[in-house]
PDB file of N, CA and C in Angstrom:
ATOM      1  N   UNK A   1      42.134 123.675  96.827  1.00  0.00           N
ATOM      2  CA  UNK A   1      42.799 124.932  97.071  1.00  0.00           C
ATOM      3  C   UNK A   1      44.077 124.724  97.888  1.00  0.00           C
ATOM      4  N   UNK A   2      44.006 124.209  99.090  1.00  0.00           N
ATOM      5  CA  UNK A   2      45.193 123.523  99.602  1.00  0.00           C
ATOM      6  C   UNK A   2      45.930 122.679  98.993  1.00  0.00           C
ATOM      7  N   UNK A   3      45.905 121.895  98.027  1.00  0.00           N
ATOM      8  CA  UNK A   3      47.022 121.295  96.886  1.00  0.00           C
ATOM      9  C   UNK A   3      47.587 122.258  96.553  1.00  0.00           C
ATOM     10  N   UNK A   4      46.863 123.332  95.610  1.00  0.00           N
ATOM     11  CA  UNK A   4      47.235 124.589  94.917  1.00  0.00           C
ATOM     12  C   UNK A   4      48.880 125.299  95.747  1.00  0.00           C
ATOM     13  N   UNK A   5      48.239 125.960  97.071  1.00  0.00           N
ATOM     14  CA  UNK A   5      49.109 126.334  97.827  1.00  0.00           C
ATOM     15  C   UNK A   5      50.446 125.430  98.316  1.00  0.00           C
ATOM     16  N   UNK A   6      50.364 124.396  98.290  1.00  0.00           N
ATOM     17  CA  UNK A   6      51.283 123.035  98.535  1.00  0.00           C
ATOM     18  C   UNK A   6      52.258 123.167  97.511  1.00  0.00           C
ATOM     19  N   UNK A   7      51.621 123.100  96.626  1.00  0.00           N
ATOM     20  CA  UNK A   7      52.226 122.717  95.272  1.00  0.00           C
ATOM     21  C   UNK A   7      53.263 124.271  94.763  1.00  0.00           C
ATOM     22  N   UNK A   8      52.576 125.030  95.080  1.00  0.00           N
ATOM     23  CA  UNK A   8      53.032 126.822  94.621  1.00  0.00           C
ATOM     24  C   UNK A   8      54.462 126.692  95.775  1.00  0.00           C
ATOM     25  N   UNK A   9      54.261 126.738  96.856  1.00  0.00           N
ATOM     26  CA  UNK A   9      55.016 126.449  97.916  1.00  0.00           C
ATOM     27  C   UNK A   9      56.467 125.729  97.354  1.00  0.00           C
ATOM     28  N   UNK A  10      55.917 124.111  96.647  1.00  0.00           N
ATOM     29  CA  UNK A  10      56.805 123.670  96.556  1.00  0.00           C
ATOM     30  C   UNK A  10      57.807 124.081  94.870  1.00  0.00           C
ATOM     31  N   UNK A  11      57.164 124.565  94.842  1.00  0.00           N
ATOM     32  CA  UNK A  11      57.661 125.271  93.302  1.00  0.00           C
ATOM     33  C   UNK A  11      58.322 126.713  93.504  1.00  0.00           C
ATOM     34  N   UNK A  12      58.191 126.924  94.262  1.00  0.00           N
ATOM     35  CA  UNK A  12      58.735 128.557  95.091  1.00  0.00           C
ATOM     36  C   UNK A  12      60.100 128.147  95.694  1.00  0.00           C
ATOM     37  N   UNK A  13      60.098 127.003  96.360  1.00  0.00           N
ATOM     38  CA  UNK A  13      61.192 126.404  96.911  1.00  0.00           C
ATOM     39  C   UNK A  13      62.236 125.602  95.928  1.00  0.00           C
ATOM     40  N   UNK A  14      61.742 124.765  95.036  1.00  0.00           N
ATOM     41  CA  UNK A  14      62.564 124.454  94.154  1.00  0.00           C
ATOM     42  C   UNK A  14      63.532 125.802  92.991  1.00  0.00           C
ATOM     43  N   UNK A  15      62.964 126.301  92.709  1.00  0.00           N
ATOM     44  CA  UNK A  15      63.277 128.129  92.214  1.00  0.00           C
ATOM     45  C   UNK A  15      64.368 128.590  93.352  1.00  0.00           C
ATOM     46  N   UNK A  16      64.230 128.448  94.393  1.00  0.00           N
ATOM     47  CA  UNK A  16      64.880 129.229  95.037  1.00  0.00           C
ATOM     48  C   UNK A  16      66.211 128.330  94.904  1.00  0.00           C
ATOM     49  N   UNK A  17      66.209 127.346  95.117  1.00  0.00           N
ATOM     50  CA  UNK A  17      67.616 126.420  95.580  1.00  0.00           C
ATOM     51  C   UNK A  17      68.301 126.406  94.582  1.00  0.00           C
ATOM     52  N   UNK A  18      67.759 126.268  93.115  1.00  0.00           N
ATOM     53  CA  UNK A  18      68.177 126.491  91.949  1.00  0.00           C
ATOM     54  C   UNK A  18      69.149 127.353  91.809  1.00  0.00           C
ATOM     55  N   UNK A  19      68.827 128.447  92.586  1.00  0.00           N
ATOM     56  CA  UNK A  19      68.921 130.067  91.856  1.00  0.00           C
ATOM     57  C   UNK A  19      70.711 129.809  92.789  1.00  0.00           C
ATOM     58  N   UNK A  20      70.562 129.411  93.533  1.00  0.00           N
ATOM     59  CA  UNK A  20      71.779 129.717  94.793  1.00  0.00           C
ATOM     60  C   UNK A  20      73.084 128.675  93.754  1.00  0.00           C
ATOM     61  N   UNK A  21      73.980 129.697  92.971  1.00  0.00           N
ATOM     62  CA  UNK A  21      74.940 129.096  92.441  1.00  0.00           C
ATOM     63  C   UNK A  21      76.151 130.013  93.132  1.00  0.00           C
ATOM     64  N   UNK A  22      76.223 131.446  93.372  1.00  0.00           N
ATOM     65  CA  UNK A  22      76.965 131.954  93.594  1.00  0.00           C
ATOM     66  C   UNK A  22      77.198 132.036  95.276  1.00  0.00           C
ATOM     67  N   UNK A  23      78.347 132.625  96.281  1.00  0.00           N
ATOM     68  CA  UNK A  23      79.077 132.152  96.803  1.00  0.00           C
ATOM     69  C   UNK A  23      78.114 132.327  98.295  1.00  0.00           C
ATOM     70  N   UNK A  24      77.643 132.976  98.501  1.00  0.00           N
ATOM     71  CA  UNK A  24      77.115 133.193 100.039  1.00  0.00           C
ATOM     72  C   UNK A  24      75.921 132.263  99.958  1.00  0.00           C
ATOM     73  N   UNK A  25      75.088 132.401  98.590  1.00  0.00           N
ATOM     74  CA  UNK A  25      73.893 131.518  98.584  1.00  0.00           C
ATOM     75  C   UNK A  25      74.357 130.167  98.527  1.00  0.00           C
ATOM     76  N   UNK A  26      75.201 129.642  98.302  1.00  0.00           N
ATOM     77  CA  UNK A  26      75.436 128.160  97.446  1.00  0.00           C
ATOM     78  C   UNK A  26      75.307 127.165  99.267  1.00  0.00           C
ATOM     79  N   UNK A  27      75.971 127.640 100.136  1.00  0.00           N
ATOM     80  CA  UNK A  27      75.613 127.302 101.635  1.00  0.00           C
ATOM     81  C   UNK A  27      74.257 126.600 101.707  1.00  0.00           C
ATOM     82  N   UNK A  28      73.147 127.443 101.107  1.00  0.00           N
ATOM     83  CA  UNK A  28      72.068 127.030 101.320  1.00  0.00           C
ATOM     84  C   UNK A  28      71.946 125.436 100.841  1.00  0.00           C
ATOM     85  N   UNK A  29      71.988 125.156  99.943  1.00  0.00           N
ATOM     86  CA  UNK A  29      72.109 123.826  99.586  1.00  0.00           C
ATOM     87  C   UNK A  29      73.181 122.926  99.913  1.00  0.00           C
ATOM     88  N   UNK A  30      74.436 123.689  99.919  1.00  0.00           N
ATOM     89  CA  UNK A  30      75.749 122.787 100.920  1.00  0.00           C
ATOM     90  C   UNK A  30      75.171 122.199 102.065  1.00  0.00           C
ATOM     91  N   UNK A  31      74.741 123.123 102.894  1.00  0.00           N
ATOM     92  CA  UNK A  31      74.052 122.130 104.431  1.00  0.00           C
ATOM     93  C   UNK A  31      73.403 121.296 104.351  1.00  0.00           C
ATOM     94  N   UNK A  32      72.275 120.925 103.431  1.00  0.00           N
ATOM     95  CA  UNK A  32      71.401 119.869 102.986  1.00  0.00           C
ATOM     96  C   UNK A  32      72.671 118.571 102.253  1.00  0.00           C
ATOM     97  N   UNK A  33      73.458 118.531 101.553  1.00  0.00           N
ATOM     98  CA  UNK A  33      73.890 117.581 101.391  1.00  0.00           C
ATOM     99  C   UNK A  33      75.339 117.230 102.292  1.00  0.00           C
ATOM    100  N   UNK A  34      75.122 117.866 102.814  1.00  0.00           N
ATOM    101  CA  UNK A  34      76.322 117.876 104.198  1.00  0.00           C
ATOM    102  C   UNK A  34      75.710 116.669 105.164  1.00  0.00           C
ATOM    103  N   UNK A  35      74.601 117.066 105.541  1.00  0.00           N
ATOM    104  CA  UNK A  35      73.474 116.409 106.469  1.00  0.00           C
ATOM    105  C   UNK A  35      73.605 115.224 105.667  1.00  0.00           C
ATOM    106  N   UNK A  36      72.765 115.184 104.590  1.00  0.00           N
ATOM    107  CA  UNK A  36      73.147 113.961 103.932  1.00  0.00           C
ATOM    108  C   UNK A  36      73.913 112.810 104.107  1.00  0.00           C
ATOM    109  N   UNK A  37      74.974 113.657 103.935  1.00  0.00           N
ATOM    110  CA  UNK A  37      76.053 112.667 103.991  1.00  0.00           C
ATOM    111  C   UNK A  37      76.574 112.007 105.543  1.00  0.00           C
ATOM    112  N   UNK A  38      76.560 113.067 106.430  1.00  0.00           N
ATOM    113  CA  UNK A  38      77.440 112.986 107.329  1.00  0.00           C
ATOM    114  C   UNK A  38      76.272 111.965 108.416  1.00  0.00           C
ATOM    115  N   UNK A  39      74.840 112.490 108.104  1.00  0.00           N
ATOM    116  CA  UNK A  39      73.948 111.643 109.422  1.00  0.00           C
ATOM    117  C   UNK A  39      72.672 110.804 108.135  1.00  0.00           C
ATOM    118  N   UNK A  40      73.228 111.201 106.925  1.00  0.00           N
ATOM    119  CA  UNK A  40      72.186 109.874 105.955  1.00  0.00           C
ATOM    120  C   UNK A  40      70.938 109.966 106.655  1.00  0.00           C
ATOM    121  N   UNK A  41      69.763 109.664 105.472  1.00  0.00           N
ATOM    122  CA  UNK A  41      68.915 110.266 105.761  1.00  0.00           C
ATOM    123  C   UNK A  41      67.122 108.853 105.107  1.00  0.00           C
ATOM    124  N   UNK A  42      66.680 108.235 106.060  1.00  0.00           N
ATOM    125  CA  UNK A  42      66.059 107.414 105.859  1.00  0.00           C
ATOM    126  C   UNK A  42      65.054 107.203 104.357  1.00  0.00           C
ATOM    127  N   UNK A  43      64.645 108.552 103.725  1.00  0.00           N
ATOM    128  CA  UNK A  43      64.259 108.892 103.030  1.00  0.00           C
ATOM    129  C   UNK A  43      64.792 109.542 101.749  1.00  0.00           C
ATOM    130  N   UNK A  44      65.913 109.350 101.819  1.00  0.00           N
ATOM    131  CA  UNK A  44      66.747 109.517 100.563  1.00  0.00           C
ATOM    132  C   UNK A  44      66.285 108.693  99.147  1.00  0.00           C
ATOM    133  N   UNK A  45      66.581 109.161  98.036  1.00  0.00           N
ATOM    134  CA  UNK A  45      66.123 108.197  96.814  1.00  0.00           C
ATOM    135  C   UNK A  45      67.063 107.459  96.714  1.00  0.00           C
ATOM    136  N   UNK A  46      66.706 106.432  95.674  1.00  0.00           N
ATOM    137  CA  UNK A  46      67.528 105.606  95.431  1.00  0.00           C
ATOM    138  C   UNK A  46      69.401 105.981  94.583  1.00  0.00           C
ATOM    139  N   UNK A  47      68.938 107.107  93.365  1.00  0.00           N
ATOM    140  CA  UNK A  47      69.814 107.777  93.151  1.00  0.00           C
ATOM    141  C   UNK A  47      71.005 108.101  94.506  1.00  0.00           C
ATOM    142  N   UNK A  48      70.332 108.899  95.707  1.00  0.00           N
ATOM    143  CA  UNK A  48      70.788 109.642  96.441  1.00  0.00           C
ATOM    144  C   UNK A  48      71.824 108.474  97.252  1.00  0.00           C
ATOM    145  N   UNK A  49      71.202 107.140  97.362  1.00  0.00           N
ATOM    146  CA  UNK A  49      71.704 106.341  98.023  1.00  0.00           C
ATOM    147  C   UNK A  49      73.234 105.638  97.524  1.00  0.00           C
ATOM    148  N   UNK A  50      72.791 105.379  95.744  1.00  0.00           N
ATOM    149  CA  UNK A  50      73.731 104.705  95.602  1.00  0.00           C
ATOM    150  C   UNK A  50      75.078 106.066  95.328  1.00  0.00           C
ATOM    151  N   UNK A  51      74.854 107.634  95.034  1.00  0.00           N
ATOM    152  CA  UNK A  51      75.815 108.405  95.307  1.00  0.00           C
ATOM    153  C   UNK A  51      77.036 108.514  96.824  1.00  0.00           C
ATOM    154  N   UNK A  52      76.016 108.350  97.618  1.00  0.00           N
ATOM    155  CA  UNK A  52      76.490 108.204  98.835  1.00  0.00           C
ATOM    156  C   UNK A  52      77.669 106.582  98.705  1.00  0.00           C
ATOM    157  N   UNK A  53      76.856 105.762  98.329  1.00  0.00           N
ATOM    158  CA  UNK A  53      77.648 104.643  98.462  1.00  0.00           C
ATOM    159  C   UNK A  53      79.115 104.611  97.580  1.00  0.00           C
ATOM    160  N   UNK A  54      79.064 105.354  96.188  1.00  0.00           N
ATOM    161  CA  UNK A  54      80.163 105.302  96.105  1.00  0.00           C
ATOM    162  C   UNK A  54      81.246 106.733  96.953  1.00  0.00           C
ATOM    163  N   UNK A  55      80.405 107.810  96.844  1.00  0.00           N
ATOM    164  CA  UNK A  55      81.179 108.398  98.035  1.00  0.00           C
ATOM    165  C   UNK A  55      82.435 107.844  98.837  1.00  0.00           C
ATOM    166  N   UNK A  56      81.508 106.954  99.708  1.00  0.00           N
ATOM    167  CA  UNK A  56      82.261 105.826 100.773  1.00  0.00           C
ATOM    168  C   UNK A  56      83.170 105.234 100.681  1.00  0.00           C
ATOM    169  N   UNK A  57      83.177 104.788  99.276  1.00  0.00           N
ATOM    170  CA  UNK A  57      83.422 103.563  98.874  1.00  0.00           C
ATOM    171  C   UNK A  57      85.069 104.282  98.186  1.00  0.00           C
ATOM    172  N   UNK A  58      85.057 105.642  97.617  1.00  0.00           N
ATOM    173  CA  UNK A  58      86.492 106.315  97.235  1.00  0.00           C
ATOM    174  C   UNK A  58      87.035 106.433  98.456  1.00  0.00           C
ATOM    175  N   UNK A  59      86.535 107.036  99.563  1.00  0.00           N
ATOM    176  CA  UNK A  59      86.974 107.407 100.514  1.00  0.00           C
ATOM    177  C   UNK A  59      87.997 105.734 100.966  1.00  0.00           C
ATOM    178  N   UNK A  60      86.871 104.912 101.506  1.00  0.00           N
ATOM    179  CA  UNK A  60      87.686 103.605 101.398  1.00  0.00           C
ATOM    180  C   UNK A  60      88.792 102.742 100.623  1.00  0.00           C
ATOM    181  N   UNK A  61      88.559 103.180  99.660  1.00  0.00           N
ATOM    182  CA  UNK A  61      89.732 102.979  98.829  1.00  0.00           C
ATOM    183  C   UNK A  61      91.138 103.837  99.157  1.00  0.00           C
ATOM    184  N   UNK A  62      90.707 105.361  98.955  1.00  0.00           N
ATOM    185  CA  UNK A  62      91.656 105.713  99.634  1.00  0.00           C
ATOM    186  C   UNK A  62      93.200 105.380 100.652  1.00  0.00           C
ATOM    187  N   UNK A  63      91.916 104.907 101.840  1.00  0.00           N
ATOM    188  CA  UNK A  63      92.369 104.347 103.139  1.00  0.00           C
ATOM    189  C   UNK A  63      93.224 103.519 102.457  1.00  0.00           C
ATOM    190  N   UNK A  64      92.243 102.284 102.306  1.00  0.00           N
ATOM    191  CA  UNK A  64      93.080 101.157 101.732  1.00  0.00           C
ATOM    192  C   UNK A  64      94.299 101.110 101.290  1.00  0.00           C
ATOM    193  N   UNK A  65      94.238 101.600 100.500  1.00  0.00           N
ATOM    194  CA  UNK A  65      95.716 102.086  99.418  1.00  0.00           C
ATOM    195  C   UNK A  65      96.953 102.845 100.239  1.00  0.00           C
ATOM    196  N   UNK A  66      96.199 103.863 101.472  1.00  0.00           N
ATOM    197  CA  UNK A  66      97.390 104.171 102.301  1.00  0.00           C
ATOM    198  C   UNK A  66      98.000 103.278 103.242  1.00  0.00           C
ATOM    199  N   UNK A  67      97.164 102.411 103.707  1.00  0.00           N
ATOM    200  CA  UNK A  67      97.222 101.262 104.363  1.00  0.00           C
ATOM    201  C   UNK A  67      98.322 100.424 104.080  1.00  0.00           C
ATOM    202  N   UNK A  68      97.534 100.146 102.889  1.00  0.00           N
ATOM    203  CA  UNK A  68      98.894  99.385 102.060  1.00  0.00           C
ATOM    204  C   UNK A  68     100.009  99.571 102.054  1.00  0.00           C
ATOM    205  N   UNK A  69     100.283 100.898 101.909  1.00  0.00           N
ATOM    206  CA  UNK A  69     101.515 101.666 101.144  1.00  0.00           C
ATOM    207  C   UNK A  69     102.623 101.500 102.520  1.00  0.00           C
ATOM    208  N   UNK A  70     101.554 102.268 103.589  1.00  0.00           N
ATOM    209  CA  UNK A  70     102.289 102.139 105.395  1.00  0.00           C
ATOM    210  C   UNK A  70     102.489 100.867 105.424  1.00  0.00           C
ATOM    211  N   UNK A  71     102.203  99.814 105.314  1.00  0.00           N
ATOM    212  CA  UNK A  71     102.656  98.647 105.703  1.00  0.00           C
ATOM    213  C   UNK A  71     103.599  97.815 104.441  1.00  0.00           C
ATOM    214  N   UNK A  72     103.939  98.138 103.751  1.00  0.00           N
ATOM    215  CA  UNK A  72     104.751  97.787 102.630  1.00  0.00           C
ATOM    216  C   UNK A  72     105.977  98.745 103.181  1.00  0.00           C
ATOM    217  N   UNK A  73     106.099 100.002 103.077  1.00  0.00           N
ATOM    218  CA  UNK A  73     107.141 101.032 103.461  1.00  0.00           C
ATOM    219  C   UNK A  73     107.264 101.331 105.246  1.00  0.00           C
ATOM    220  N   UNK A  74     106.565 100.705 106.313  1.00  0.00           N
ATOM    221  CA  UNK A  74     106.764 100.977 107.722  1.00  0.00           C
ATOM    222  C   UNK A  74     106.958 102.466 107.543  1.00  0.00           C
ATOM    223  N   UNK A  75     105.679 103.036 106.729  1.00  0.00           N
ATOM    224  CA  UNK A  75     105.763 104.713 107.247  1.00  0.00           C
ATOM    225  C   UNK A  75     104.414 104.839 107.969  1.00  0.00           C
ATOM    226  N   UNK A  76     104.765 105.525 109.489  1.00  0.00           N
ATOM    227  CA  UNK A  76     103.726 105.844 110.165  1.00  0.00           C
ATOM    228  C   UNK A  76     102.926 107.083 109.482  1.00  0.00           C
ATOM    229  N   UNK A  77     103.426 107.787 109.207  1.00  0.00           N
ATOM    230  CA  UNK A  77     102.739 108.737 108.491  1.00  0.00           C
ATOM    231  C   UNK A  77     101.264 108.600 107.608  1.00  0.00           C
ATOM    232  N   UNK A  78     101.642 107.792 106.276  1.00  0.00           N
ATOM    233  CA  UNK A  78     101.086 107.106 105.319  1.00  0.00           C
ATOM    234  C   UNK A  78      99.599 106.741 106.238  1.00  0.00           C
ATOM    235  N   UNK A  79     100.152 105.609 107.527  1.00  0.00           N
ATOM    236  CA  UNK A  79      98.768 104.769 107.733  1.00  0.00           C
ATOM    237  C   UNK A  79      98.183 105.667 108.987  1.00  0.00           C
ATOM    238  N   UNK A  80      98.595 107.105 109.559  1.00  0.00           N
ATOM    239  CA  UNK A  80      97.641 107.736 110.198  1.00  0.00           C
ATOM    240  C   UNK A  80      97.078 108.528 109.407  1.00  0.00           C
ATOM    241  N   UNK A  81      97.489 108.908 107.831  1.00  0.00           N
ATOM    242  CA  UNK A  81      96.395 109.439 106.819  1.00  0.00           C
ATOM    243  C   UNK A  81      95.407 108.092 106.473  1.00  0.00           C
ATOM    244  N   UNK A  82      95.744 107.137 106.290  1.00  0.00           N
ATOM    245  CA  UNK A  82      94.437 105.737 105.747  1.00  0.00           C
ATOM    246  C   UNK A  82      93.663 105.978 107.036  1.00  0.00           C
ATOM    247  N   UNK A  83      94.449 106.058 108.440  1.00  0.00           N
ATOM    248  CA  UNK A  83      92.655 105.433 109.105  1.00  0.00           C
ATOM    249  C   UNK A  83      91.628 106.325 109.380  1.00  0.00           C
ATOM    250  N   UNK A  84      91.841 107.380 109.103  1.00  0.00           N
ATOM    251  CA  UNK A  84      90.592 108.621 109.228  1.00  0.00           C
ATOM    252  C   UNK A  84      90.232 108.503 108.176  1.00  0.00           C
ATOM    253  N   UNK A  85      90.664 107.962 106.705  1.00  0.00           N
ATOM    254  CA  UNK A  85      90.185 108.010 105.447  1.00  0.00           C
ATOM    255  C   UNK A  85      89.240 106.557 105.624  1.00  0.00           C
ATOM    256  N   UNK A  86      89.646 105.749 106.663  1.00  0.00           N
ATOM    257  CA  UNK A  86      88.909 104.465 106.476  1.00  0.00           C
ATOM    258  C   UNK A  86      87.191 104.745 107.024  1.00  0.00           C
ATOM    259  N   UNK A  87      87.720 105.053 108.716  1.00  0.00           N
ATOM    260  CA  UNK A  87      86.554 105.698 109.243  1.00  0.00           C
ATOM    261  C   UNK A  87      85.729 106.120 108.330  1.00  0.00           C
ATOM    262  N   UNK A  88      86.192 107.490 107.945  1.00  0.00           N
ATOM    263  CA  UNK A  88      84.867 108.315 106.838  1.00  0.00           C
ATOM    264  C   UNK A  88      84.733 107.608 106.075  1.00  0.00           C
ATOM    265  N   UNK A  89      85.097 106.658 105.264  1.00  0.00           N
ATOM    266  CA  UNK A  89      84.521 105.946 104.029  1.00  0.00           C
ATOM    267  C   UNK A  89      83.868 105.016 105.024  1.00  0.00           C
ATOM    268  N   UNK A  90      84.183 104.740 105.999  1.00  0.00           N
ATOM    269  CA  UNK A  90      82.860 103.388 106.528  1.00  0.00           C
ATOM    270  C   UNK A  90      81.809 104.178 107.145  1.00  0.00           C
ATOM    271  N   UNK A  91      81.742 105.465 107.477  1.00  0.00           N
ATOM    272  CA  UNK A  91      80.428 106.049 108.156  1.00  0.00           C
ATOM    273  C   UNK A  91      79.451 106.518 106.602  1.00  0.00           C
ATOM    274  N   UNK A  92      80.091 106.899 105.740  1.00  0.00           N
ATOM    275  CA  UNK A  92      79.490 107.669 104.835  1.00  0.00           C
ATOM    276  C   UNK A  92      78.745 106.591 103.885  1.00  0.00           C
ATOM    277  N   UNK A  93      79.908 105.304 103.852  1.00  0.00           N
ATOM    278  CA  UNK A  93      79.237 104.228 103.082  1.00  0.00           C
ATOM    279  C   UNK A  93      78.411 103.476 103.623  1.00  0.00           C
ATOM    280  N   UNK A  94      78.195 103.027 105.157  1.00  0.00           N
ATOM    281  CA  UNK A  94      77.217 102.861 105.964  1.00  0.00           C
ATOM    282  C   UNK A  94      75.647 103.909 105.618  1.00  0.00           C
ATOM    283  N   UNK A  95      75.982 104.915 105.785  1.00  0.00           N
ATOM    284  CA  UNK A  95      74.577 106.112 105.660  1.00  0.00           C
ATOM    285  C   UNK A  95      73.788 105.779 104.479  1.00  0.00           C
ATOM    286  N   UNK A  96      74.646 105.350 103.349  1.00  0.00           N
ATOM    287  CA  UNK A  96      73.673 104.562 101.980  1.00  0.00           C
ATOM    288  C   UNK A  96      72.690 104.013 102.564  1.00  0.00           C
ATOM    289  N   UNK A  97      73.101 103.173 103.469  1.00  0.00           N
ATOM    290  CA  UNK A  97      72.131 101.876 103.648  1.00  0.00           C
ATOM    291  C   UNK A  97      70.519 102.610 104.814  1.00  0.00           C
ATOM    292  N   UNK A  98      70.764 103.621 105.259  1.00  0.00           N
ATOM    293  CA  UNK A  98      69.932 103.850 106.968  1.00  0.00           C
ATOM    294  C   UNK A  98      68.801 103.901 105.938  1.00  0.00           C
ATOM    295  N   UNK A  99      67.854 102.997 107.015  1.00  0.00           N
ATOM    296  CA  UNK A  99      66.345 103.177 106.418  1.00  0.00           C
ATOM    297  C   UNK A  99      65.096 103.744 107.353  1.00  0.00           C
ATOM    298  N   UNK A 100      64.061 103.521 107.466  1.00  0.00           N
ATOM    299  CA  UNK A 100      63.081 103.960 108.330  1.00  0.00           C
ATOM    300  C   UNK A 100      63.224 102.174 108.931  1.00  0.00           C
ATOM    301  N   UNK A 101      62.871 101.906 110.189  1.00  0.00           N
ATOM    302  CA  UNK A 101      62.381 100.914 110.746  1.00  0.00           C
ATOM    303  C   UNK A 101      61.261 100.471 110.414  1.00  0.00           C
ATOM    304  N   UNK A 102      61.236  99.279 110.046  1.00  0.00           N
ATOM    305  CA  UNK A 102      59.540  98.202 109.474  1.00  0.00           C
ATOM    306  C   UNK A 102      58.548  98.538 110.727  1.00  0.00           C
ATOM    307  N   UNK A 103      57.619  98.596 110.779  1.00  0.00           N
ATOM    308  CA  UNK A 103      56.488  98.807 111.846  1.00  0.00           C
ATOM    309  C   UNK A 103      55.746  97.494 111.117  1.00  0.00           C
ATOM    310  N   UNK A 104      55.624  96.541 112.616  1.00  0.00           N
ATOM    311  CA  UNK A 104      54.899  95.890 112.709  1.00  0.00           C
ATOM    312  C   UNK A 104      53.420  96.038 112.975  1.00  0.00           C
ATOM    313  N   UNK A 105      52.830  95.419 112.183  1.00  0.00           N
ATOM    314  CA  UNK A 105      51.393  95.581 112.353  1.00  0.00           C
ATOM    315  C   UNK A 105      50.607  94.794 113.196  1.00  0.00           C
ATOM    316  N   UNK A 106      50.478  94.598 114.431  1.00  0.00           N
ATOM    317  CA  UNK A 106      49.567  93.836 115.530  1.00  0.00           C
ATOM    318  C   UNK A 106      48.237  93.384 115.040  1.00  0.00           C
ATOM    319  N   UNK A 107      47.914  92.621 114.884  1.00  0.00           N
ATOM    320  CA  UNK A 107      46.709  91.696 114.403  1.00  0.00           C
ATOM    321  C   UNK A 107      45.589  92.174 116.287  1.00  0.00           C
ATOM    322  N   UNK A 108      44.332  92.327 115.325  1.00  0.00           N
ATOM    323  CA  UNK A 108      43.574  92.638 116.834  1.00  0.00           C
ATOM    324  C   UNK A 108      42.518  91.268 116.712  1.00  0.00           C
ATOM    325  N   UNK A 109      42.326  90.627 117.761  1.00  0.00           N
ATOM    326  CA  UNK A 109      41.770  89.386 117.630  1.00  0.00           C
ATOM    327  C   UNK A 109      40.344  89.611 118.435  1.00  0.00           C
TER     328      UNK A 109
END
């Protein structure tokens, strides 16, 4: 009976998030992959992980490429847009990776 309710629960909830396409509801699911992204999440799927990673990984490019561009042309401009683009592509492409910590198992003698 408690599966039942678990399960109804979680099927009540999937329905709902679904439903949120239009503009005040759509928030609801924005914050969940906001979180995601911004503090990565140990339990993410594998899908979820390697999205994140390329995430990062445009963002880094980005940078890169402004990087480049500032130091080829000596425009300050150019390379104070790359390094906030670098940052976020290294925090976001970092968050791919966060896992749960291994727990060691103590042997009792």
């Amino acid at each position: 009976m408690k599966r039942l309710d678990a399960q109804d629960h979680l099927i009540e909830d999937v329905r709902a998030r679904q439903e949120n396409v239009l503009w005040p509801q759509a928030m609801v699911n924005s914050t969940g992959v906001d979180a995601l992204l911004w503090k990565g999440s140990p339990n993410a799927s594998k899908v979820q992980r390697i999205g994140i990673g390329i995430w990062g990984l445009c963002f880094l490019c980005v940078g890169a490429v402004c990087e480049l561009g500032a130091y080829e042309k000596h425009d300050i401009f150019l390379a104070l847009f790359g390094l906030p683009c670098l940052a976020l592509g290294t925090r976001i492409f970092l968050n791919a990776f966060k896992r749960n910590p291994k727990r060691v198992n103590a042997k009792k003698h």
